[in-house]
N, C-alpha and C. Protein backbone atom coordinates (compact mmCIF):
# COMPACT_ATOMS: atom_id res chain seq x y z
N UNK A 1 -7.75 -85.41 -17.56
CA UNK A 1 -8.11 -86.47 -16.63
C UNK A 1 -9.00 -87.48 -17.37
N UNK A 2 -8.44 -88.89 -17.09
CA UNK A 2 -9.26 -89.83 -17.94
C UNK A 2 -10.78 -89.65 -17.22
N UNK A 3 -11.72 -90.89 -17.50
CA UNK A 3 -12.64 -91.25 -17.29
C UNK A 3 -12.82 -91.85 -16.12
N UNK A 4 -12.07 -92.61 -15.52
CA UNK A 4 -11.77 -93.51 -14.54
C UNK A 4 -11.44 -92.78 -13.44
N UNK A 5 -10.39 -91.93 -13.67
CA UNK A 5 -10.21 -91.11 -12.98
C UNK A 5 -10.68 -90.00 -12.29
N UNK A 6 -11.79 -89.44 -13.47
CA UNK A 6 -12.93 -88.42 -12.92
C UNK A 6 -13.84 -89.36 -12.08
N UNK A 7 -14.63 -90.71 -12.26
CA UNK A 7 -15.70 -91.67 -11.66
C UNK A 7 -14.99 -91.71 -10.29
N UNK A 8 -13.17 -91.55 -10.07
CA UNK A 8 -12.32 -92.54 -8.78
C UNK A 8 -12.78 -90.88 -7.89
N UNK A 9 -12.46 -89.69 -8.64
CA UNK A 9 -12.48 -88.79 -7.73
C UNK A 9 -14.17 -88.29 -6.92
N UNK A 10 -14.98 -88.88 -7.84
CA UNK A 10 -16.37 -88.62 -7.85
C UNK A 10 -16.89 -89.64 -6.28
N UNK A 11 -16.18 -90.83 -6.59
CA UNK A 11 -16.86 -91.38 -5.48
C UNK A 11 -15.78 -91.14 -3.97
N UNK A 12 -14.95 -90.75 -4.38
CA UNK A 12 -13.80 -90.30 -2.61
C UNK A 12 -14.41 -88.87 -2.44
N UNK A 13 -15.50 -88.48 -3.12
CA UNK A 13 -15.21 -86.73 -2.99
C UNK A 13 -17.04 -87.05 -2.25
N UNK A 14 -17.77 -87.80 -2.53
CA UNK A 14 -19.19 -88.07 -2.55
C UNK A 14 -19.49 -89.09 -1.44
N UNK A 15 -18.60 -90.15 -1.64
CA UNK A 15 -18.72 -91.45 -0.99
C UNK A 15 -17.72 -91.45 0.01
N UNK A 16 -17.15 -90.78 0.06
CA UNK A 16 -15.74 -90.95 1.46
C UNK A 16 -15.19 -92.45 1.05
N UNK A 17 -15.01 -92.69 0.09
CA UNK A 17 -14.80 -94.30 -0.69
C UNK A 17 -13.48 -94.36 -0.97
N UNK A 18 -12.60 -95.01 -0.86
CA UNK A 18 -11.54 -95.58 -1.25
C UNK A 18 -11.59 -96.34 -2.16
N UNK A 19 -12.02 -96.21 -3.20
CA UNK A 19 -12.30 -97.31 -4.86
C UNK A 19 -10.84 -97.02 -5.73
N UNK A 20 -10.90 -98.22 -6.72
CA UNK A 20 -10.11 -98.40 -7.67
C UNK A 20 -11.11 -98.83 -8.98
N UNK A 21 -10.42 -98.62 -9.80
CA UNK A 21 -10.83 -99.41 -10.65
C UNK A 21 -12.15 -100.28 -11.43
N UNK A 22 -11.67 -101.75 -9.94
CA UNK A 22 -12.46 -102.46 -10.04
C UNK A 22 -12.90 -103.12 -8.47
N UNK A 23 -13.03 -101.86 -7.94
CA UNK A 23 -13.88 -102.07 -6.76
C UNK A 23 -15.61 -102.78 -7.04
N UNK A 24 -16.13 -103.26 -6.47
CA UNK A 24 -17.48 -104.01 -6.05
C UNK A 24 -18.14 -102.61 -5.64
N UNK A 25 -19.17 -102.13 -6.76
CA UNK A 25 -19.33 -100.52 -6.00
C UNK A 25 -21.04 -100.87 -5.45
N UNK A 26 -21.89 -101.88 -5.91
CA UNK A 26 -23.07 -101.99 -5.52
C UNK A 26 -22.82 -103.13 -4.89
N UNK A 27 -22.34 -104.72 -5.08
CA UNK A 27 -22.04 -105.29 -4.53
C UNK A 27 -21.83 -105.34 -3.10
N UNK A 28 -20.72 -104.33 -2.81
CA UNK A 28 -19.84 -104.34 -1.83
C UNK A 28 -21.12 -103.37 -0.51
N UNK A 29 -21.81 -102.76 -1.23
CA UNK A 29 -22.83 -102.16 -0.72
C UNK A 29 -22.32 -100.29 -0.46
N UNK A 30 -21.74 -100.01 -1.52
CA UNK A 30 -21.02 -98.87 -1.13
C UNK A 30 -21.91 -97.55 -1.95
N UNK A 31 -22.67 -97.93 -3.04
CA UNK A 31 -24.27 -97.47 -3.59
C UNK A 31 -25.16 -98.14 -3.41
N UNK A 32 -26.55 -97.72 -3.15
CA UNK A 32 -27.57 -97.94 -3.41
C UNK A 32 -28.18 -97.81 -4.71
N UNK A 33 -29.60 -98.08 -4.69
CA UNK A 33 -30.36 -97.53 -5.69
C UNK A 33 -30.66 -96.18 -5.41
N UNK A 34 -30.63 -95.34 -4.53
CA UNK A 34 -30.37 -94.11 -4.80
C UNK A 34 -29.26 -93.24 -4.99
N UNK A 35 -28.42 -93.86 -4.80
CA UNK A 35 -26.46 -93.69 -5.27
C UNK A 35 -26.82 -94.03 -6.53
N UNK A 36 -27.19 -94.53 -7.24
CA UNK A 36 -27.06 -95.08 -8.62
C UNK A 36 -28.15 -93.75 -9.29
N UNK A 37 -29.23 -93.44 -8.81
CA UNK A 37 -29.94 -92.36 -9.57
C UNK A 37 -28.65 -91.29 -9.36
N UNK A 38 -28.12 -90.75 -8.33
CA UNK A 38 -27.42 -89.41 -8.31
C UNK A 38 -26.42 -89.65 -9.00
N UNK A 39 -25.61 -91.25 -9.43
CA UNK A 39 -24.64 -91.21 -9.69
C UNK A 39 -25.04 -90.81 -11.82
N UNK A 40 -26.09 -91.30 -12.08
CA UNK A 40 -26.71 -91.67 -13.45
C UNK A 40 -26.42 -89.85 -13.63
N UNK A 41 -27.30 -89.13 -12.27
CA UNK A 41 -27.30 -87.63 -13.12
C UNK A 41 -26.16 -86.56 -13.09
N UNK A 42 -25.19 -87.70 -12.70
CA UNK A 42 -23.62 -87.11 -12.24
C UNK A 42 -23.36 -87.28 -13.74
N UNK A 43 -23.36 -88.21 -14.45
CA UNK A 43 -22.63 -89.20 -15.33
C UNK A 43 -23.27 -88.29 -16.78
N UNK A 44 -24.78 -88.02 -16.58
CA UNK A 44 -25.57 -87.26 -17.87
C UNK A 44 -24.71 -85.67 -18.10
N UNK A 45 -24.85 -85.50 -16.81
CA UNK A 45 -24.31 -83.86 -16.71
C UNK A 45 -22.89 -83.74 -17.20
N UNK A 46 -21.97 -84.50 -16.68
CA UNK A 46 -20.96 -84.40 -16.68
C UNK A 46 -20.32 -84.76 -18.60
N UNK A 47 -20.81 -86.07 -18.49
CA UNK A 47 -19.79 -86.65 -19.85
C UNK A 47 -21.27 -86.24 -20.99
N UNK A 48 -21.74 -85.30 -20.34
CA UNK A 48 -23.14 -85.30 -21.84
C UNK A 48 -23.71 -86.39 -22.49
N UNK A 49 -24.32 -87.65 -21.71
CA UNK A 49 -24.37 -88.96 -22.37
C UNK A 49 -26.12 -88.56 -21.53
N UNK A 50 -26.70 -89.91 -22.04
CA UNK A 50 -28.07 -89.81 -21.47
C UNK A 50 -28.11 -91.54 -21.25
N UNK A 51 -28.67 -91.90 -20.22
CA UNK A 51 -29.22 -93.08 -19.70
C UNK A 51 -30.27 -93.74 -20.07
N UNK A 52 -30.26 -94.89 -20.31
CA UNK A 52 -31.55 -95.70 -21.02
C UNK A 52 -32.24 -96.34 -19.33
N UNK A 53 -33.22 -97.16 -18.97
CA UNK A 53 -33.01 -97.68 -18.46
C UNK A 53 -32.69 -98.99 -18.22
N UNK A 54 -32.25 -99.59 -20.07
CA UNK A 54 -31.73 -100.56 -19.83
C UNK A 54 -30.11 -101.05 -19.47
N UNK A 55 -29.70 -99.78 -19.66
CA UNK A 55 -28.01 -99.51 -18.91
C UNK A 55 -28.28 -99.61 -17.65
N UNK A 56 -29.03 -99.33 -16.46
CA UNK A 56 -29.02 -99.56 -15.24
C UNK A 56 -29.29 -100.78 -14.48
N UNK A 57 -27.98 -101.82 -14.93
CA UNK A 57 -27.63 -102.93 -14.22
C UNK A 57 -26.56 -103.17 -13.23
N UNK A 58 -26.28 -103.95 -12.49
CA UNK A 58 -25.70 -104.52 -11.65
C UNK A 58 -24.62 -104.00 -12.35
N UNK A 59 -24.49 -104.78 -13.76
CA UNK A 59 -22.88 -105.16 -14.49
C UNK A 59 -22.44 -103.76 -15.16
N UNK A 60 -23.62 -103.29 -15.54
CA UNK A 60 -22.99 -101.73 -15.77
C UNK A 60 -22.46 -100.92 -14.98
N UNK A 61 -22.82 -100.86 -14.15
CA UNK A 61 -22.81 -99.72 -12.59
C UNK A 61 -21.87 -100.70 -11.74
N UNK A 62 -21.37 -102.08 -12.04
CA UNK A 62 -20.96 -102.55 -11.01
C UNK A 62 -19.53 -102.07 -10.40
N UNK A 63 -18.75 -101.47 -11.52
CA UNK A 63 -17.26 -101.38 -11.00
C UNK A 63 -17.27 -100.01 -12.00
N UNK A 64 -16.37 -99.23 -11.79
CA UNK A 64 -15.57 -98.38 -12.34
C UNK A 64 -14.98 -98.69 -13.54
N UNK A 65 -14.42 -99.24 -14.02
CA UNK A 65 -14.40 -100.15 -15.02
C UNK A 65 -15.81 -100.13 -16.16
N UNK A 66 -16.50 -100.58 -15.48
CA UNK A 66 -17.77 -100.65 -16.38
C UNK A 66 -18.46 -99.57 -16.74
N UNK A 67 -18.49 -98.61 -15.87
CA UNK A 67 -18.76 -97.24 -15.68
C UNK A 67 -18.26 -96.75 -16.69
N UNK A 68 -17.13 -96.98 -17.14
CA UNK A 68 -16.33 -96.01 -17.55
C UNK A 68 -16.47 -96.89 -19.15
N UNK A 69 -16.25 -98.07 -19.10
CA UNK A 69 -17.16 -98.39 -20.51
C UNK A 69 -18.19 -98.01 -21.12
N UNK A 70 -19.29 -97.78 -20.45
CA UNK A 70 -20.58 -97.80 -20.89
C UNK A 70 -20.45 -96.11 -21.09
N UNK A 71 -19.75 -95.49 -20.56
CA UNK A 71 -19.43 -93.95 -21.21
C UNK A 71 -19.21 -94.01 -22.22
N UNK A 72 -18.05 -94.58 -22.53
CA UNK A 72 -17.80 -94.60 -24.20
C UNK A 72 -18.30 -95.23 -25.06
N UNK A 73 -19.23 -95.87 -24.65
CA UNK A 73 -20.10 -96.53 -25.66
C UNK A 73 -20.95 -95.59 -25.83
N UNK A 74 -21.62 -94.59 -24.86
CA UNK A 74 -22.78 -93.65 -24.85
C UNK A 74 -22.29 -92.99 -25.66
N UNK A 75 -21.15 -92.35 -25.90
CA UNK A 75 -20.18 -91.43 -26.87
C UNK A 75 -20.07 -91.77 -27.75
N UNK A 76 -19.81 -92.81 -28.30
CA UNK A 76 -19.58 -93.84 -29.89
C UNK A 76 -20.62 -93.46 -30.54
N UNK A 77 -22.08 -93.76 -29.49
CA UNK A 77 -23.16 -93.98 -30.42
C UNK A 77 -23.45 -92.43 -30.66
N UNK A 78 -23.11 -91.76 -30.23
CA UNK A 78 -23.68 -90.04 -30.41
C UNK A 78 -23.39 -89.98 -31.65
């Protein structure tokens, strides 16, 4: 299972969310800032990456998509 795919099942299984992709996931108002902490220690646990807090932006966290970028960037740099 890709990346995208684990983040799509994470938020229909958590969020009762219907997302794609490139859904509006803070935007749209479908996380909070406390969706975004649980989602950060979803994201550490899971893909073994660790969070700065300068990754916790709008544009990082904003879509699935980005999410799923900033994983593999966390991975590159390991």
């Amino acid at each position: 299972m890709g990346i995208e795919e684990q983040l799509t099942t994470y938020f229909r299984e958590n969020f009762a969310a219907d997302v794609d992709d490139e859904t509006a996931l803070i935007d749209s108002g479908l996380i909070d800032s406390m969706g975004v902490m649980e989602l950060v220690e979803y994201l550490e646990r899971s893909f073994g990456i660790e969070m700065d807090m300068d990754d916790l932006t709008v544009e990082r966290f904003g879509t699935i998509s980005a999410i799923a970028q900033l994983i593999t960037e966390k991975r590159e740099a390991m």
